[in-house]
Protein backbone atom coordinates (compact mmCIF):
# COMPACT_ATOMS: atom_id res chain seq x y z
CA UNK A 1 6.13 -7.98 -43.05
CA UNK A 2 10.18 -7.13 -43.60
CA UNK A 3 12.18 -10.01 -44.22
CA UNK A 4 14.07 -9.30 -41.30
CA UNK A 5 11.57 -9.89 -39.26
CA UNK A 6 12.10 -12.23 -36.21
CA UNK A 7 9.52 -15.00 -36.35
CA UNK A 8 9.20 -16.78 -33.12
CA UNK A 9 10.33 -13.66 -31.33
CA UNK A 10 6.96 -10.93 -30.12
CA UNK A 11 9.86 -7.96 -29.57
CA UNK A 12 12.13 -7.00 -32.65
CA UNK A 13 14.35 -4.86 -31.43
CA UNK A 14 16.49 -4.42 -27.86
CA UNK A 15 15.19 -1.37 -26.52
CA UNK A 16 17.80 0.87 -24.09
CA UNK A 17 18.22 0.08 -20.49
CA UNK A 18 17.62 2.81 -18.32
CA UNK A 19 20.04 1.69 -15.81
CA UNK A 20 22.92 1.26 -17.59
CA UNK A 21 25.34 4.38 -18.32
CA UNK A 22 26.68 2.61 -22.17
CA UNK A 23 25.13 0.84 -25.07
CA UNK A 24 25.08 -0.98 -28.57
CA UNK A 25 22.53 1.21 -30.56
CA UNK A 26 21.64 1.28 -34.34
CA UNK A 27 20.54 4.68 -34.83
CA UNK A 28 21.62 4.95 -38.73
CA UNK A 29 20.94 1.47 -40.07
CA UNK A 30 22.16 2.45 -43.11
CA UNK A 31 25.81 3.05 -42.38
CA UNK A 32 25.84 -0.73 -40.96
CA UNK A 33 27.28 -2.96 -43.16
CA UNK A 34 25.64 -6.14 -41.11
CA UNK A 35 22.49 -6.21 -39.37
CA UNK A 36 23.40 -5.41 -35.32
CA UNK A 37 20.59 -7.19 -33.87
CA UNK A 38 19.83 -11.36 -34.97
CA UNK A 39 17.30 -13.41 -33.84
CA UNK A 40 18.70 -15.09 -30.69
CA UNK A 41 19.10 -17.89 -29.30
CA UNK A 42 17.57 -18.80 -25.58
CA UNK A 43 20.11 -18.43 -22.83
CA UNK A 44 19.66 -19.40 -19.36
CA UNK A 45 21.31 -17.67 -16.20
CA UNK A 46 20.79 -19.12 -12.55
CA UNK A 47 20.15 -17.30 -9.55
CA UNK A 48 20.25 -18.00 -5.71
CA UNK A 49 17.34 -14.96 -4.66
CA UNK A 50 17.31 -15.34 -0.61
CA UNK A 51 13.48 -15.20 -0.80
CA UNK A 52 10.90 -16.53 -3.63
CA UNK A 53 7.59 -15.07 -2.10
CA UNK A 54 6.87 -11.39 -2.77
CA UNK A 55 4.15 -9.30 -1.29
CA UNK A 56 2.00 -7.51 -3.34
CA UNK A 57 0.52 -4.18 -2.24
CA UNK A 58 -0.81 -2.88 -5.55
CA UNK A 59 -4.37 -1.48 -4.42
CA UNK A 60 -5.54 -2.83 -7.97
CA UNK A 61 -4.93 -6.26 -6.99
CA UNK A 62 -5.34 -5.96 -3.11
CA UNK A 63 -2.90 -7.63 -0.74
CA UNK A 64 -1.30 -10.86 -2.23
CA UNK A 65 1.90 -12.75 -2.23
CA UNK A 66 3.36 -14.45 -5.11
CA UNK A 67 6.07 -16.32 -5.98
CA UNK A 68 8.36 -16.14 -9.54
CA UNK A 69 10.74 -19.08 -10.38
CA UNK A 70 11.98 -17.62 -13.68
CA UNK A 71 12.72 -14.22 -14.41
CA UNK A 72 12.32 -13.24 -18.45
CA UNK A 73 10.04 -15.11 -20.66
CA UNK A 74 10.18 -17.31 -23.87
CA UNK A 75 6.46 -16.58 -24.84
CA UNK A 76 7.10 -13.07 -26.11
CA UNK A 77 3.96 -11.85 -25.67
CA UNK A 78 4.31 -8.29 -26.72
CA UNK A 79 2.38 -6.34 -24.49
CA UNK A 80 3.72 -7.99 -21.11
CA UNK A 81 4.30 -5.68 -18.47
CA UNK A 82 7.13 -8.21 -16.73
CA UNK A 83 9.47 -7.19 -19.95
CA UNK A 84 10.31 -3.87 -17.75
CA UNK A 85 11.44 -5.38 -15.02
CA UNK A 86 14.44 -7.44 -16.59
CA UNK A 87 16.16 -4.39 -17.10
CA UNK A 88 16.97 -4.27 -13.17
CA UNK A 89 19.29 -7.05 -14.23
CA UNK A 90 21.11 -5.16 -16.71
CA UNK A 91 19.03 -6.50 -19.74
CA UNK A 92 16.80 -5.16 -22.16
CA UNK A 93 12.94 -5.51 -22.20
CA UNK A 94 13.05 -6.47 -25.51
CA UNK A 95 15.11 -9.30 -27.24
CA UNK A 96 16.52 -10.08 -24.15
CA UNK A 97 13.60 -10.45 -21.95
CA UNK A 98 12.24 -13.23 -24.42
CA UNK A 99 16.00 -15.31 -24.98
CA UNK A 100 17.78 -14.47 -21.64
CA UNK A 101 16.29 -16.43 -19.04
CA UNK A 102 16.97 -16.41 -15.51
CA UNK A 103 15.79 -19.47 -13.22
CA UNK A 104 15.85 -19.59 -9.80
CA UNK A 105 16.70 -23.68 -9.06
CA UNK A 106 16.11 -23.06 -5.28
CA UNK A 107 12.80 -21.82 -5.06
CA UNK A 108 11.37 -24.91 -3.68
CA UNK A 109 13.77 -25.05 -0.76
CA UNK A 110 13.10 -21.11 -0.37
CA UNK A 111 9.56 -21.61 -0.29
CA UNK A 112 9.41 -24.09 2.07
CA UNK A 113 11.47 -22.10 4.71
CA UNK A 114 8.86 -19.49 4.35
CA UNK A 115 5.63 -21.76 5.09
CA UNK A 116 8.13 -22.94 7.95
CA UNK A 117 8.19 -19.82 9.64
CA UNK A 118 6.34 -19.47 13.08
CA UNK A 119 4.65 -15.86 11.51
CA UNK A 120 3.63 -17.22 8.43
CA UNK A 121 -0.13 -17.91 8.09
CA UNK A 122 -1.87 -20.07 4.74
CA UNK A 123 -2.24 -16.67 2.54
CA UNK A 124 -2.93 -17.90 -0.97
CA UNK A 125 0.59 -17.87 -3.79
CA UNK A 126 0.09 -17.20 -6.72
CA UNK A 127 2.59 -18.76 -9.33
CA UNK A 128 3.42 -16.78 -11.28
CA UNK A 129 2.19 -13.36 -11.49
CA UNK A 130 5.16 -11.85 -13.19
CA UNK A 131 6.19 -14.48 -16.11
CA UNK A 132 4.54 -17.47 -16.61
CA UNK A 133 5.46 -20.42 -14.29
CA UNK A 134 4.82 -23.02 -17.08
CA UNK A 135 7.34 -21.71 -19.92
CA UNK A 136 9.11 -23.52 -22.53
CA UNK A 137 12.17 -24.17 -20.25
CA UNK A 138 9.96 -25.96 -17.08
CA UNK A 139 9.89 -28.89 -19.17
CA UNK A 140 13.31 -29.74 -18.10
CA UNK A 141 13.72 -27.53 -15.07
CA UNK A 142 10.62 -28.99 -13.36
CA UNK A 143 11.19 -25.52 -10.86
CA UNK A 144 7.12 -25.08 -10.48
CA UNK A 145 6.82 -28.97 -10.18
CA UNK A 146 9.44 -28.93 -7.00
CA UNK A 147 7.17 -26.12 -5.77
CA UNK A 148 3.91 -27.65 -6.01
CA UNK A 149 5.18 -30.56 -4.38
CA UNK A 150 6.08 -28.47 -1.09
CA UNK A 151 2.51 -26.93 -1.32
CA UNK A 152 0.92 -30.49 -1.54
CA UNK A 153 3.00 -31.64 1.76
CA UNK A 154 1.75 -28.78 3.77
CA UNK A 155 -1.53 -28.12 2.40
CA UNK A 156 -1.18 -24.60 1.17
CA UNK A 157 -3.29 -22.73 -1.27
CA UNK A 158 -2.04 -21.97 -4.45
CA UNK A 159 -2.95 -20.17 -7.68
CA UNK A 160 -1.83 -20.99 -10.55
CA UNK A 161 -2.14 -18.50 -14.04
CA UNK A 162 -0.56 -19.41 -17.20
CA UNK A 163 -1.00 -19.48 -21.34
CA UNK A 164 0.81 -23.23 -21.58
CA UNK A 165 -0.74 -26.58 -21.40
CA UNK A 166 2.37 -27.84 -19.77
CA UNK A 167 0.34 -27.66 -16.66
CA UNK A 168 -1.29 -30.85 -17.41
CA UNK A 169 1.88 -32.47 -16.72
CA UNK A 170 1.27 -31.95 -12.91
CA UNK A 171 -2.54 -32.97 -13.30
CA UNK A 172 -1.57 -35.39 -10.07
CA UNK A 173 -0.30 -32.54 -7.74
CA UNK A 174 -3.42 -29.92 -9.01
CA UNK A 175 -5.82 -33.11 -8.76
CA UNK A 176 -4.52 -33.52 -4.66
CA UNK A 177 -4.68 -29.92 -3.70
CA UNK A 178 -8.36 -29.54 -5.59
CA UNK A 179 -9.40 -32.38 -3.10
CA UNK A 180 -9.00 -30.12 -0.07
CA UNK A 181 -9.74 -26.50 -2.13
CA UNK A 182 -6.67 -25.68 -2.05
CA UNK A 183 -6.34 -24.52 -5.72
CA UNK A 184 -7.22 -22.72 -8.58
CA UNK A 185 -6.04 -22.30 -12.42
CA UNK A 186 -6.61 -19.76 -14.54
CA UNK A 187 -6.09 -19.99 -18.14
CA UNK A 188 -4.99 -16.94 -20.25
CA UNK A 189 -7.06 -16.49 -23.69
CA UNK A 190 -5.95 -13.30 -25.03
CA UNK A 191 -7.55 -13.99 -28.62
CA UNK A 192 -9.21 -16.96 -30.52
CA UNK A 193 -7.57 -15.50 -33.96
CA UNK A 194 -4.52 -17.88 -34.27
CA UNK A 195 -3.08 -15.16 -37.29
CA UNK A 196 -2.84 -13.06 -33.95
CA UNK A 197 -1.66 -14.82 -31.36
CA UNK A 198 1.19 -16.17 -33.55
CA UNK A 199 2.75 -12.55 -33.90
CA UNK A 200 1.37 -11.55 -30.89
CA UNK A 201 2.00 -14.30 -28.53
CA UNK A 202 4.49 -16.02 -30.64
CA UNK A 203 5.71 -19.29 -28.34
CA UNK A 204 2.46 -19.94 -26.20
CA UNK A 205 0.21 -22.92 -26.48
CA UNK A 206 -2.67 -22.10 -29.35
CA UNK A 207 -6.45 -21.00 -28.67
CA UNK A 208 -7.43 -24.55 -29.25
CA UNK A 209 -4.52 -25.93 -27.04
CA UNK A 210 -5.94 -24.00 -24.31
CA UNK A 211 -9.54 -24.55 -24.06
CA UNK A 212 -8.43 -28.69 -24.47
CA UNK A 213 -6.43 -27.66 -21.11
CA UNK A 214 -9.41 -26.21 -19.51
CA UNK A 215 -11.50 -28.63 -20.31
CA UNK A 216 -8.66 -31.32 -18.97
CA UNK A 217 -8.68 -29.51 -16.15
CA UNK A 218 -12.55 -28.88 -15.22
CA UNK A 219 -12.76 -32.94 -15.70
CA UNK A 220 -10.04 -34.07 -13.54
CA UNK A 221 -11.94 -31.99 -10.63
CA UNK A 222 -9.51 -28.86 -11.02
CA UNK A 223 -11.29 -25.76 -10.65
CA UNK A 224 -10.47 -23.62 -13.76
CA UNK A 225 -11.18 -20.44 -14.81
CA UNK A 226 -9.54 -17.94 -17.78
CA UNK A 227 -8.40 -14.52 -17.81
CA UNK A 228 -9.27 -12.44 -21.18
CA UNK A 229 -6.22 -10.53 -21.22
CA UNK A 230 -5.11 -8.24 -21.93
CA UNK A 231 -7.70 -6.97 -23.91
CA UNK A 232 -6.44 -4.38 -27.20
CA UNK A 233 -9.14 -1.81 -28.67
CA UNK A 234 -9.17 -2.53 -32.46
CA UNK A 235 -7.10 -6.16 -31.88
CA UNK A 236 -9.16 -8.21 -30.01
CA UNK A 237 -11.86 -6.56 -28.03
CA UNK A 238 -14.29 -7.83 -30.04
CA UNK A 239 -13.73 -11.47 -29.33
CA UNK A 240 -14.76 -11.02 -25.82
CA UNK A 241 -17.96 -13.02 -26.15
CA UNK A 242 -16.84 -15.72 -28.00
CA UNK A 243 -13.98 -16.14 -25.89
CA UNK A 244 -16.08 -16.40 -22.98
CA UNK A 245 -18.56 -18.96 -24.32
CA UNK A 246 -15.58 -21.21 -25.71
CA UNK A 247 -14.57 -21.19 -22.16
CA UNK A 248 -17.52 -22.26 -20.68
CA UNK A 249 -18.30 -24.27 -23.06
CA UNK A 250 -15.00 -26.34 -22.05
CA UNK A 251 -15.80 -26.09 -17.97
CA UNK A 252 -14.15 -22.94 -16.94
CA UNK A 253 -15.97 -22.39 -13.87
CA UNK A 254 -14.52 -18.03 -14.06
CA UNK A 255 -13.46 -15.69 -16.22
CA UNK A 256 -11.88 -12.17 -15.57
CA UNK A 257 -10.34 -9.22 -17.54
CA UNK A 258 -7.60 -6.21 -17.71
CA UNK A 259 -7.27 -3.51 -20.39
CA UNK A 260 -3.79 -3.37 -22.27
CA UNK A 261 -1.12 -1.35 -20.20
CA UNK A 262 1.98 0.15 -22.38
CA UNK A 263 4.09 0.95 -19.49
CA UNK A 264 8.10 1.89 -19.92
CA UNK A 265 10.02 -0.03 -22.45
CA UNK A 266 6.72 -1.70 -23.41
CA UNK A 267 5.37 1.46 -25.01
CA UNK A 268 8.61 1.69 -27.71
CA UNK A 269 8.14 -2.79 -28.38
CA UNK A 270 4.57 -2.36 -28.94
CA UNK A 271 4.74 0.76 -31.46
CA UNK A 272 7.54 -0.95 -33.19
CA UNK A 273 5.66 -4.62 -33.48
CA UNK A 274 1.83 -3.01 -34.20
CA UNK A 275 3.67 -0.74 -37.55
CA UNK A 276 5.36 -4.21 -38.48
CA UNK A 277 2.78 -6.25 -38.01
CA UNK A 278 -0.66 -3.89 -38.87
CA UNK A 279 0.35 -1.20 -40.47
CA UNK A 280 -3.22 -0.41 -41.38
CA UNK A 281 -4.45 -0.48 -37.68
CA UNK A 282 -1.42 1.39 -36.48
CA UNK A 283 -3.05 4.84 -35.33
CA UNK A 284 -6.71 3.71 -34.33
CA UNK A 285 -5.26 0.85 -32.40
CA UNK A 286 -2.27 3.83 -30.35
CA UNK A 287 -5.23 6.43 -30.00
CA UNK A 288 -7.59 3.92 -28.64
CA UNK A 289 -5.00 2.85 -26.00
CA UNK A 290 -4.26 6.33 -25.46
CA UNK A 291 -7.95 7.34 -24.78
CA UNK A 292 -8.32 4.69 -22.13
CA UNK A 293 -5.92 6.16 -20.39
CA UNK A 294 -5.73 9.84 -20.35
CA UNK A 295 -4.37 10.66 -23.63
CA UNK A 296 -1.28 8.41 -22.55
CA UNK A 297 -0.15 4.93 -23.48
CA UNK A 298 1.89 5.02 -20.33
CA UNK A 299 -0.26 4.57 -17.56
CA UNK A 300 0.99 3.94 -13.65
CA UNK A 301 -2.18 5.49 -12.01
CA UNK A 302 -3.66 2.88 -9.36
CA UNK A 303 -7.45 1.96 -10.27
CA UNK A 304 -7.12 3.02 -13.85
CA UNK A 305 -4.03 1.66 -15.60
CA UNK A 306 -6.08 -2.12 -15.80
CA UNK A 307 -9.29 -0.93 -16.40
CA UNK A 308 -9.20 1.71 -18.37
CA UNK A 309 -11.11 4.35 -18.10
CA UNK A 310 -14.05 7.03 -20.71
CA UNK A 311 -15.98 5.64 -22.96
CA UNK A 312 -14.73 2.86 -24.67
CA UNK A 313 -13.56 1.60 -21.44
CA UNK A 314 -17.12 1.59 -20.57
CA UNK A 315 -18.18 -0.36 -23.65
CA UNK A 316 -15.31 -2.69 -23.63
CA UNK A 317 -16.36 -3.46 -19.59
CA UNK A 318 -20.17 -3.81 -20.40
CA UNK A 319 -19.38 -5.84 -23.16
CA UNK A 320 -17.38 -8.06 -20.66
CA UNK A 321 -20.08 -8.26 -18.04
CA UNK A 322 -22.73 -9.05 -19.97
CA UNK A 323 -21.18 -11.80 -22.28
CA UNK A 324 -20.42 -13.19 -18.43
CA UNK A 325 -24.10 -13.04 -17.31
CA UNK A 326 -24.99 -14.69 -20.31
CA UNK A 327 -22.30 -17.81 -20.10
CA UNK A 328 -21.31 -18.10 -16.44
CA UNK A 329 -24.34 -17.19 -14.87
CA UNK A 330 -24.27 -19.85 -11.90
CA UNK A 331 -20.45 -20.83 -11.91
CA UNK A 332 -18.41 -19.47 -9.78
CA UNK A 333 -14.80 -20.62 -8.48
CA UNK A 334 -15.41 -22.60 -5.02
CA UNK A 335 -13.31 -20.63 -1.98
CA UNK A 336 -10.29 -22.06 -0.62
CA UNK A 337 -9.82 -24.19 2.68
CA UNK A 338 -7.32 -22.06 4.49
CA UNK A 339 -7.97 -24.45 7.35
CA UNK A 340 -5.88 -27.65 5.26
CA UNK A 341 -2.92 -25.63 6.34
CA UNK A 342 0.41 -27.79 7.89
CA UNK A 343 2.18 -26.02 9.82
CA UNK A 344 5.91 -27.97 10.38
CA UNK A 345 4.45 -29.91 6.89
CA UNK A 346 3.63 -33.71 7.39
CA UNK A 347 5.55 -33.91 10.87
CA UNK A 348 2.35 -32.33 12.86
CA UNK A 349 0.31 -35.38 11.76
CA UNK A 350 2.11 -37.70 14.73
């Protein structure tokens, strides 16, 4: 690994915005007398959105909503899709989506004008969807706390998917919302190889961390499940099973899957962080990628840009469904009571 390598940082460079007409580049390194890019420091920019919960009409997901309080991401997990989507705000998906953070300190009061509104019917939230609703920075900010409190006063269904045990913290609100099945947790476990996950997911909770969450969870009455993803030919596709018998054996009650997804900026961070980081993998890991998807690493085509699709998308998915058969045959994550919903919040009780 090069010495200046940015430990505690997944992306190592700033890759170019699209949107922006000028930039700071380093295309001859050598000519620099001092390095242009430095590990940085986490920044944190507010915003006032006008609405929190977006609808989601991907057909790979089907009709949704979710909700986002913080835009960028400390975790740095390399592969995130979410890193292109900080360049709408003039960033880059790189350095900048892991150290310039954007929080959105109303999203509580935003939320609750939408479950307020005369057209809006209990449609399951999920927090986050984009970047994870439990980073480093909801410690202080308590942001998802402020929202989980509005979904406890008017009895709304929630789901919750993150890779931080912070969650525990609101054990209380999860505990009073799994009393009326109103929620669910999922738990990402993208590898069990801690050598991994500390390049690859450098600021997240461990493999052991999470499991000890699930299992916190499953006891206090919180149904749990994980999602194995996203899931890298020649990194960790091999781990599926054990990953999915650690989990059960902890009391995740699911357990789902998506293949690895290189889309815009993402493509250029993943290249440059796979030669850095496994040199030796480099091309099998890029042409596996590629054949899941067409001979492409970039891959926007609905029904096959999460699953994959050939041969070793085949394997990989039978590998998947049997290791479930085999350790959650039985469990399944109970349905939510869409009937718990308050409409006007507490008021309607009198």
């Amino acid at each position: 690994m090069e010495d200046s390598y940015f430990k505690g940082r997944g992306a190592q460079i700033k890759t170019e915005n699209r949107f922006l007409k000028s930039q700071v580049v380093a295309q001859h390194i050598e000519g620099l007398d001092e390095p242009l890019l430095e590990s940085p420091h986490t920044q944190l920019f507010h915003e006032n959105p006008k609405k929190i919960i977006n609808k989601v009409d991907s057909p790979d997901l089907g009709m949704m909503y979710s909700a986002n309080p913080y835009q960028g991401c400390e975790h740095g997990c390399i592969y995130c899709y979410a890193r292109n989507t900080h360049e709408y705000y003039g960033f880059s998906a790189g350095l900048d989506f892991e150290s310039k953070i954007i929080v959105k300190q109303n999203a509580a009061r935003l939320l609750e004008q939408q479950l307020l509104s005369k057209n809006w019917n209990a449609v399951p939230i999920m927090l986050s969807g984009n970047t994870d609703c439990y980073q480093p920075q909801e410690r202080k900010l308590e942001i998802t706390r402020s929202m989980l409190k509005v979904m406890v006063q008017y009895r709304h269904p929630v789901s919750i998917i993150s890779k931080n045990s912070l969650v525990l913290r609101d054990l209380d609100l999860l505990q009073d919302l799994a009393s009326g099945n109103l929620v669910h947790v999922y738990i990402s476990i993208t590898t069990l190889n801690e050598n991994l996950r500390r390049v690859m997911e450098p600021r997240t909770a461990s493999a052991i961390k999470r499991l000890q969450t699930v299992e916190a969870l499953a006891k206090a009455g919180v149904p749990v499940g994980i999602m194995n993803a996203p899931i890298i030919p020649a990194l960790n596709h091999y781990e599926i099973p054990q990953v999915l018998k650690a989990a059960s054996d902890h009391g995740a009650q699911g357990a789902g899957m998506t293949i690895v997804r290189l889309n815009g900026s993402v493509g250029q961070l993943f290249e440059d962080w796979l030669g850095k980081n496994f040199p030796d993998r480099f091309d099998k890991v890029l042409n596996q990628i590629r054949s899941l998807h067409g001979g492409t690493i970039n891959d926007s085509r609905f029904g096959r840009r999460m699953t994959g699709e050939g041969n070793l998308a085949d394997s990989i998915h039978q590998l998947f469904r049997s290791a479930k058969k085999k350790y959650f045959k039985d469990k399944v994550m109970p349905p939510y009571d869409l009937t718990k919903f308050r409409k006007g919040g507490n008021l309607n009780l009198f």
